[in-house]
C-alpha atoms as a PDB file:
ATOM      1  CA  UNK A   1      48.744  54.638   4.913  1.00  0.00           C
ATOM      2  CA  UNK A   2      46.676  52.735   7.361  1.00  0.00           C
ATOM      3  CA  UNK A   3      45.719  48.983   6.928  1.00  0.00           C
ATOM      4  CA  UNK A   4      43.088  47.273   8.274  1.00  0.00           C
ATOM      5  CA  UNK A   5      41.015  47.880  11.790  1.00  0.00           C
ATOM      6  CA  UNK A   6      41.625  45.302  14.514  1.00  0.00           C
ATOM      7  CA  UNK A   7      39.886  46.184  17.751  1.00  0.00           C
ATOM      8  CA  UNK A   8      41.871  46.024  20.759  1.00  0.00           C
ATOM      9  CA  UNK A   9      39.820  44.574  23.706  1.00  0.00           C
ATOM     10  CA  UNK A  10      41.672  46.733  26.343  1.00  0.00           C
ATOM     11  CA  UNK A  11      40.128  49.990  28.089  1.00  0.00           C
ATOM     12  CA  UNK A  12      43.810  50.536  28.876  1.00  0.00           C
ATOM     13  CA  UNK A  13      44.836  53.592  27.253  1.00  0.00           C
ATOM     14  CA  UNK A  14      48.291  52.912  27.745  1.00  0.00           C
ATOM     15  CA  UNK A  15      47.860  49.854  26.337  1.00  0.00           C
ATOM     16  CA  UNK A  16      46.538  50.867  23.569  1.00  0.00           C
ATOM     17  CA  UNK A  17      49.031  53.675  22.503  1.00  0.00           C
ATOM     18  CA  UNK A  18      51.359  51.360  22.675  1.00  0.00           C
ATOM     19  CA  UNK A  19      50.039  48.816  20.166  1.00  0.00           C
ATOM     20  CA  UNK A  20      48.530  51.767  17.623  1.00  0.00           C
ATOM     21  CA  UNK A  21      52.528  53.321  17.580  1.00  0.00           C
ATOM     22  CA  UNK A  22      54.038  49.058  17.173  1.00  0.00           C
ATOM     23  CA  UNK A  23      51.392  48.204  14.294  1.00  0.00           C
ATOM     24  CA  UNK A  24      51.038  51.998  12.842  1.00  0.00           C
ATOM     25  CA  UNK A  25      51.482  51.688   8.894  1.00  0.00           C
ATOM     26  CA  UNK A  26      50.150  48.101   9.015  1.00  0.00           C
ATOM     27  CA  UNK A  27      46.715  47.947  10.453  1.00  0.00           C
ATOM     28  CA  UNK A  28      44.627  50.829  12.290  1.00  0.00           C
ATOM     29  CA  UNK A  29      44.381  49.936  15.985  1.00  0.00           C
ATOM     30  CA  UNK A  30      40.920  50.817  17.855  1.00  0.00           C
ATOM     31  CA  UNK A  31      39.585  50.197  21.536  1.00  0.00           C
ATOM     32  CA  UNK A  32      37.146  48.402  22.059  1.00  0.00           C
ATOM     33  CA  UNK A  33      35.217  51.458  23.697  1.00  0.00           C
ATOM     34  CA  UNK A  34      35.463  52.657  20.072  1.00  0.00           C
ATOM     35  CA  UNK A  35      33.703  49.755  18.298  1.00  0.00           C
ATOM     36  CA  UNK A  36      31.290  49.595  20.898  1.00  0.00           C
ATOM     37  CA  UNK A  37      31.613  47.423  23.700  1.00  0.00           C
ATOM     38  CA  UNK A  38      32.349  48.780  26.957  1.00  0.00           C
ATOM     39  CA  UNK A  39      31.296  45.855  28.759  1.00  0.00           C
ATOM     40  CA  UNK A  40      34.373  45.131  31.780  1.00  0.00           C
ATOM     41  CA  UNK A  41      35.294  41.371  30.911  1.00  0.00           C
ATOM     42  CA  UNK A  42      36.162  39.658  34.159  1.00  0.00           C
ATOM     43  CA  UNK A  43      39.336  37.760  33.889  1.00  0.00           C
ATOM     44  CA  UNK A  44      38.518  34.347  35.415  1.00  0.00           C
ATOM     45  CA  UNK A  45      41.428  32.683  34.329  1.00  0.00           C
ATOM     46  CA  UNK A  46      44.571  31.055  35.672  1.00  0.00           C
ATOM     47  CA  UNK A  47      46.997  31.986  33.050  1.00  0.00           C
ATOM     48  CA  UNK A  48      47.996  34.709  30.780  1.00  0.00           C
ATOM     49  CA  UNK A  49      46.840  32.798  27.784  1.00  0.00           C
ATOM     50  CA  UNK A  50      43.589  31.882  29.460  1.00  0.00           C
ATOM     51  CA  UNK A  51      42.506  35.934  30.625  1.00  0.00           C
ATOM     52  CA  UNK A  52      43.631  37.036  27.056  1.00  0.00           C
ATOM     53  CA  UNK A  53      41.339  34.823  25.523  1.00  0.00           C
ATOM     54  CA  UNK A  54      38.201  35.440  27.298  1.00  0.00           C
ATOM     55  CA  UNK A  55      38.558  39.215  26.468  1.00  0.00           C
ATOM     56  CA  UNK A  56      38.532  38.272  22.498  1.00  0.00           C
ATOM     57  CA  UNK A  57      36.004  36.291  22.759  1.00  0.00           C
ATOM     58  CA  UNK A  58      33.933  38.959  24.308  1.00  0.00           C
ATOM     59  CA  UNK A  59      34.170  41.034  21.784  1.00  0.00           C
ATOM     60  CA  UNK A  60      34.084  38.370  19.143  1.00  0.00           C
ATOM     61  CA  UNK A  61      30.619  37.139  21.152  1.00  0.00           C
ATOM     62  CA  UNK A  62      29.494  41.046  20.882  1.00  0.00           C
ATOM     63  CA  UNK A  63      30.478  42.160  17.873  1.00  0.00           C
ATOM     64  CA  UNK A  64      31.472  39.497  15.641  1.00  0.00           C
ATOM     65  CA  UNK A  65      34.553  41.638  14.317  1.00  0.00           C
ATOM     66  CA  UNK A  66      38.055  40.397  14.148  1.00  0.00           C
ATOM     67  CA  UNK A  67      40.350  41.491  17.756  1.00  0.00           C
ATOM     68  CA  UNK A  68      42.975  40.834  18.897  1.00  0.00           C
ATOM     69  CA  UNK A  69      43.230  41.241  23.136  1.00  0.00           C
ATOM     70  CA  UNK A  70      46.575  40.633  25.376  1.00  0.00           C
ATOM     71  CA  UNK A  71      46.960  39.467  29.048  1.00  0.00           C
ATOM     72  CA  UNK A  72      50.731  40.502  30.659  1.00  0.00           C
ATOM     73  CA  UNK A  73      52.552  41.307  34.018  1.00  0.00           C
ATOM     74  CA  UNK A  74      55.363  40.896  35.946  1.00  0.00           C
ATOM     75  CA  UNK A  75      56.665  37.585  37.390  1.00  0.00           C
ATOM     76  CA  UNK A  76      59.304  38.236  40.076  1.00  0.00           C
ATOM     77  CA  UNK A  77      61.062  34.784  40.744  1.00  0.00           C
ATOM     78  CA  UNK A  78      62.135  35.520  44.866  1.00  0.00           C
ATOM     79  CA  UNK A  79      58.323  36.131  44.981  1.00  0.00           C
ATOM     80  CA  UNK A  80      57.524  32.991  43.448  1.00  0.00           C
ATOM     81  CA  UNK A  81      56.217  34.581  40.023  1.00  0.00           C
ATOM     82  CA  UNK A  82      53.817  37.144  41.699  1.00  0.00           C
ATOM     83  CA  UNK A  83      52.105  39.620  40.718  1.00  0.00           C
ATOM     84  CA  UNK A  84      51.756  37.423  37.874  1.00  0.00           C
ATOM     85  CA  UNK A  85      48.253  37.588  36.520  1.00  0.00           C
ATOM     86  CA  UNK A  86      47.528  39.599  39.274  1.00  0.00           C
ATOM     87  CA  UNK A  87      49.616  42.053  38.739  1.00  0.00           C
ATOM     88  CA  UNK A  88      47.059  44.952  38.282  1.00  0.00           C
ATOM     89  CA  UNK A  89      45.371  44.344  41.285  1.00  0.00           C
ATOM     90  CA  UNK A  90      48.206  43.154  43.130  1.00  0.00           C
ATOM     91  CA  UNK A  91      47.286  45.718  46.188  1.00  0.00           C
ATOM     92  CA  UNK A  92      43.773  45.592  45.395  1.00  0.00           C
ATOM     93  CA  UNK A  93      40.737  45.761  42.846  1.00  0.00           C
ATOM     94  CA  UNK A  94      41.587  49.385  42.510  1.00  0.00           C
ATOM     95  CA  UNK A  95      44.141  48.736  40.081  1.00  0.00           C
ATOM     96  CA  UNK A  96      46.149  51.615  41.529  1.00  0.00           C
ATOM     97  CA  UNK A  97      50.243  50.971  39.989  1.00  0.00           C
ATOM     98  CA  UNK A  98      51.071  53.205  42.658  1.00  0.00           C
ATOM     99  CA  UNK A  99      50.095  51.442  45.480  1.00  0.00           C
ATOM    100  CA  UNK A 100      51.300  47.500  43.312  1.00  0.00           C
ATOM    101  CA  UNK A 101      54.813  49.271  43.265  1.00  0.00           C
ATOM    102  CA  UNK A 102      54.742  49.985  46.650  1.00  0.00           C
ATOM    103  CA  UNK A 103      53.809  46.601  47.554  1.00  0.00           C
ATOM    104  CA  UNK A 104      56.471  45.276  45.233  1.00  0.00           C
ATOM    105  CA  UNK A 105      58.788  47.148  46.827  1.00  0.00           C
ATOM    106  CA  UNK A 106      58.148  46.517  50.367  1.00  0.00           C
ATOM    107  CA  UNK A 107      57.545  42.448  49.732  1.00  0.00           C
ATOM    108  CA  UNK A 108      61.231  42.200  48.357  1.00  0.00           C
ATOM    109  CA  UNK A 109      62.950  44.629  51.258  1.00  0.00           C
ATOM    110  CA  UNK A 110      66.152  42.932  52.026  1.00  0.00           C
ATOM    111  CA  UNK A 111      65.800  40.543  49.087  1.00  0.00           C
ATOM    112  CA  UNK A 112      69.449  40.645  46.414  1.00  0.00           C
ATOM    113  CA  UNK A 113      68.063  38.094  44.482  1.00  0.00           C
ATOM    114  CA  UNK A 114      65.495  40.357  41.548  1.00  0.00           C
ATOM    115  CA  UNK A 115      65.125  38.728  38.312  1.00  0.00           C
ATOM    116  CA  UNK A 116      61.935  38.946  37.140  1.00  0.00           C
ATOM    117  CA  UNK A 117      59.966  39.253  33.538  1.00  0.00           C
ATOM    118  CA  UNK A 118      57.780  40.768  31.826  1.00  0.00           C
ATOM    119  CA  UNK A 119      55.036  38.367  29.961  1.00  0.00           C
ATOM    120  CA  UNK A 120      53.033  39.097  27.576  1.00  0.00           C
ATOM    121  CA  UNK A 121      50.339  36.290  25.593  1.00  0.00           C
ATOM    122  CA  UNK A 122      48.179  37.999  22.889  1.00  0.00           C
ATOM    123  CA  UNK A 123      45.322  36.019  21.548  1.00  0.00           C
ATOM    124  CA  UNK A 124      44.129  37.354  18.115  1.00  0.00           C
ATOM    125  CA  UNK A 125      40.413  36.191  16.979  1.00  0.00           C
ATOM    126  CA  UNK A 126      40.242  35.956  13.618  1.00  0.00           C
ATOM    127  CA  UNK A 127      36.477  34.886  12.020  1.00  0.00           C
ATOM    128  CA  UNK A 128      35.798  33.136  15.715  1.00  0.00           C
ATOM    129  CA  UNK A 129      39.055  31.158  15.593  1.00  0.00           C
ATOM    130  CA  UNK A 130      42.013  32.101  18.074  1.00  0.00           C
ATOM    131  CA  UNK A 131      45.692  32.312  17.284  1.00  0.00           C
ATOM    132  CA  UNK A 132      48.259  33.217  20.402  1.00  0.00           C
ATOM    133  CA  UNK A 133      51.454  35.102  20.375  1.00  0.00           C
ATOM    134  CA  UNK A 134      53.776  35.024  23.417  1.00  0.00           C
ATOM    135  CA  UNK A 135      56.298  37.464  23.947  1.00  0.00           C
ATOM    136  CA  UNK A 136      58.886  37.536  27.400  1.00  0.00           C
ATOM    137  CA  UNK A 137      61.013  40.779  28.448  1.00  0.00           C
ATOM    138  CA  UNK A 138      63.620  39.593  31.373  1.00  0.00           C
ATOM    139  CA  UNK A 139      65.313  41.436  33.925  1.00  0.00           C
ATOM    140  CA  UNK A 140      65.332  42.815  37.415  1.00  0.00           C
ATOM    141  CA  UNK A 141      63.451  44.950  39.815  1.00  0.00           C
ATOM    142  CA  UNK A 142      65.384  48.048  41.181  1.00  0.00           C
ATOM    143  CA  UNK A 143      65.210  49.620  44.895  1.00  0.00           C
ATOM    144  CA  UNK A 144      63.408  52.541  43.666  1.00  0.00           C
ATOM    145  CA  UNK A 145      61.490  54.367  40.902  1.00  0.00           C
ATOM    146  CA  UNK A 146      62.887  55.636  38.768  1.00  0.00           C
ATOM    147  CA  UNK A 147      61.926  58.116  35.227  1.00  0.00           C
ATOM    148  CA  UNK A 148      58.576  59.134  34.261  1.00  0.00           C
ATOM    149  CA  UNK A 149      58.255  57.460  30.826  1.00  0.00           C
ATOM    150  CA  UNK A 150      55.771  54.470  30.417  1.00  0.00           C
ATOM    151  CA  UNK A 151      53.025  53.050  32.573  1.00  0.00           C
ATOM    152  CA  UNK A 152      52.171  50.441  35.652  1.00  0.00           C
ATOM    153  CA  UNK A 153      55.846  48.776  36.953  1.00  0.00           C
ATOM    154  CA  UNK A 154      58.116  50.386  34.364  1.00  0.00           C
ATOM    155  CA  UNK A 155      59.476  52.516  36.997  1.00  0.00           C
ATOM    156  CA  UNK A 156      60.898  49.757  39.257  1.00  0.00           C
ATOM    157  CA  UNK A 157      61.818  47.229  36.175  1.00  0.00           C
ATOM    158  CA  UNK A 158      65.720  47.203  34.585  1.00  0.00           C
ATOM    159  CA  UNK A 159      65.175  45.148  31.282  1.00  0.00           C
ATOM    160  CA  UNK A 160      68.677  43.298  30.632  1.00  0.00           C
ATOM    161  CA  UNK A 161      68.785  45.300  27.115  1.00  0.00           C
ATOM    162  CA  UNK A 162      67.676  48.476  26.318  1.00  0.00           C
ATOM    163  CA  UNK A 163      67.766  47.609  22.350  1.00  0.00           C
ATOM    164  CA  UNK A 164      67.324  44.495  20.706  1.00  0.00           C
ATOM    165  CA  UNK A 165      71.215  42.924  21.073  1.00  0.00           C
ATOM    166  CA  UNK A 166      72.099  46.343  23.076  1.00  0.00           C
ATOM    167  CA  UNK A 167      72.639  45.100  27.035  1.00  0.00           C
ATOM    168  CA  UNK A 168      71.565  47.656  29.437  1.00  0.00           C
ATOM    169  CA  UNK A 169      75.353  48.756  31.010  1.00  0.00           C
ATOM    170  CA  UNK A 170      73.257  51.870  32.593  1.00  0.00           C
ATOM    171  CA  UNK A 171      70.693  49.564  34.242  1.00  0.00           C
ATOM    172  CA  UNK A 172      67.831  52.095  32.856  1.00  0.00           C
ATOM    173  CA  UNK A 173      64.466  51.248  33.720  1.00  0.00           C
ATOM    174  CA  UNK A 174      62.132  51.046  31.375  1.00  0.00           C
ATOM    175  CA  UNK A 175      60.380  54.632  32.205  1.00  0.00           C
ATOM    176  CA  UNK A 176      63.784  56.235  32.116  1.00  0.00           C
ATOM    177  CA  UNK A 177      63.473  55.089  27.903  1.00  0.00           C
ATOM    178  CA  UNK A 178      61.793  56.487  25.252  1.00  0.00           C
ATOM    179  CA  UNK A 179      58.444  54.916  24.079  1.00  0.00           C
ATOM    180  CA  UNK A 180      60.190  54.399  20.869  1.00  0.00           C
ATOM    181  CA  UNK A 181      62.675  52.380  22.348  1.00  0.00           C
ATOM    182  CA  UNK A 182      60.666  50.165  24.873  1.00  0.00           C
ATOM    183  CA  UNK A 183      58.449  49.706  21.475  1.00  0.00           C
ATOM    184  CA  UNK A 184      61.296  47.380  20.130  1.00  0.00           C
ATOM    185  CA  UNK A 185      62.060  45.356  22.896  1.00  0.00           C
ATOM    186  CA  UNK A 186      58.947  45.003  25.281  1.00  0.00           C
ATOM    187  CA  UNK A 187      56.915  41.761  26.238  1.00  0.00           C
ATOM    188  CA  UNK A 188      54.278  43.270  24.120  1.00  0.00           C
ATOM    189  CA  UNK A 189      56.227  43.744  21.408  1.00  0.00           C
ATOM    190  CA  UNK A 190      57.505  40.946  20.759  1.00  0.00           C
ATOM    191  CA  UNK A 191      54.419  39.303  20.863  1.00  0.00           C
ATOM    192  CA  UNK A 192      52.494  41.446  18.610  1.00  0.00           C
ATOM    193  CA  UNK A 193      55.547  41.774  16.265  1.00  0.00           C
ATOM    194  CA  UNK A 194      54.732  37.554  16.138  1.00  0.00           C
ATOM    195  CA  UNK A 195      51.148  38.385  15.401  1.00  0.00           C
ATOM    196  CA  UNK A 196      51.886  40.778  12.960  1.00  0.00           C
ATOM    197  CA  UNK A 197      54.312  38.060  11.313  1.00  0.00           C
ATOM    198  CA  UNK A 198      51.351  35.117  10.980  1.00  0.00           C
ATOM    199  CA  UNK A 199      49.428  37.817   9.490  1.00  0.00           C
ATOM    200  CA  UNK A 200      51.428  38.421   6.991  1.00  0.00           C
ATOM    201  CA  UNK A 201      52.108  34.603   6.194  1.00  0.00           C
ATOM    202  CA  UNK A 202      48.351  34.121   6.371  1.00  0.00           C
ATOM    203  CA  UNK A 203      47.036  36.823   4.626  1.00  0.00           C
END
């Protein structure tokens, strides 16, 4: 049984399959293409917390429905956090993951040193008011690609666990594991599992 609609202001359909399978049974995820607004927010911000929030309130602005919106990428510390919030567009406005890997790749040639994190900060709008959620998934970028599960870096990123408490002896990356299981232990995740949490304190 589905509970209540919360628009996702994303056009990113991974994304968005992701969140419908993390809050199924709780509320009904839709995009925001789906309520309506196809408008392409432009993320002006400095932070994570900053580009998540101007994409609720967009939709807030447009529609005046509840939303909830996220901002995440990859901080890779011999890099000196990049992509960070550039991590779509790291090798260009295209937004082409193909080409961001390959940059990623060939920026840390020679580098041992590959700890880097997911982040993820969701900003929920609820009745024009915003509420953030922050969730972190740490690790390491590989040499290579590797599996064909999941979407943008998941190819090149070894999360230190592969279940929550479960360290990751096989150094997986994430697209070599099931969506079920990076559904319990992504950046996303986490922070929408918080979300979910206040909601159910507040409501």
């Amino acid at each position: 049984m589905e509970g209540p609609t919360l628009i996702f202001a994303s056009g990113n359909k991974g994304k968005i399959r992701e969140a419908a399978e993390i809050l199924e049974g709780r509320y009904k995820v839709i995009s925001a293409a789906e309520a309506g607004f196809t408008e392409e927010v432009e993320e002006t911000g400095t932070t994570f917390r900053e580009n998540s929030l101007l994409k609720s309130q967009a939709i807030w602005k447009a529609l005046g429905r509840d939303c909830f919106s996220d901002d995440s990428g990859l901080e890779v510390d011999a890099l000196g956090g990049e992509p960070g919030i550039y991590s779509a567009r790291y090798a260009g406005e295209d937004k082409d993951f193909e080409n961001n890997i390959d940059k990623l790749l060939f920026k840390l040639e020679g580098i041992t040193e590959r700890r880097a994190r997911f982040r993820c900060c969701v900003t929920l709008m609820l009745g024009g008011q915003p509420h953030f959620f922050d969730g972190t998934l740490e690790g390491e970028i590989g040499l290579e690609r590797r599996g064909s599960q999941g979407f943008g870096y998941d190819p090149v990123f070894i999360p230190d666990i592969i279940a929550p408490g479960v360290a990751n002896t096989q150094r997986l990356t994430i697209a070599e594991i099931s969506e079920e299981a990076k559904n319990r232990i992504s950046h996303r995740a986490r922070a929408l599992a918080e979300m979910t949490a206040w909601l159910s304190r507040e409501r």
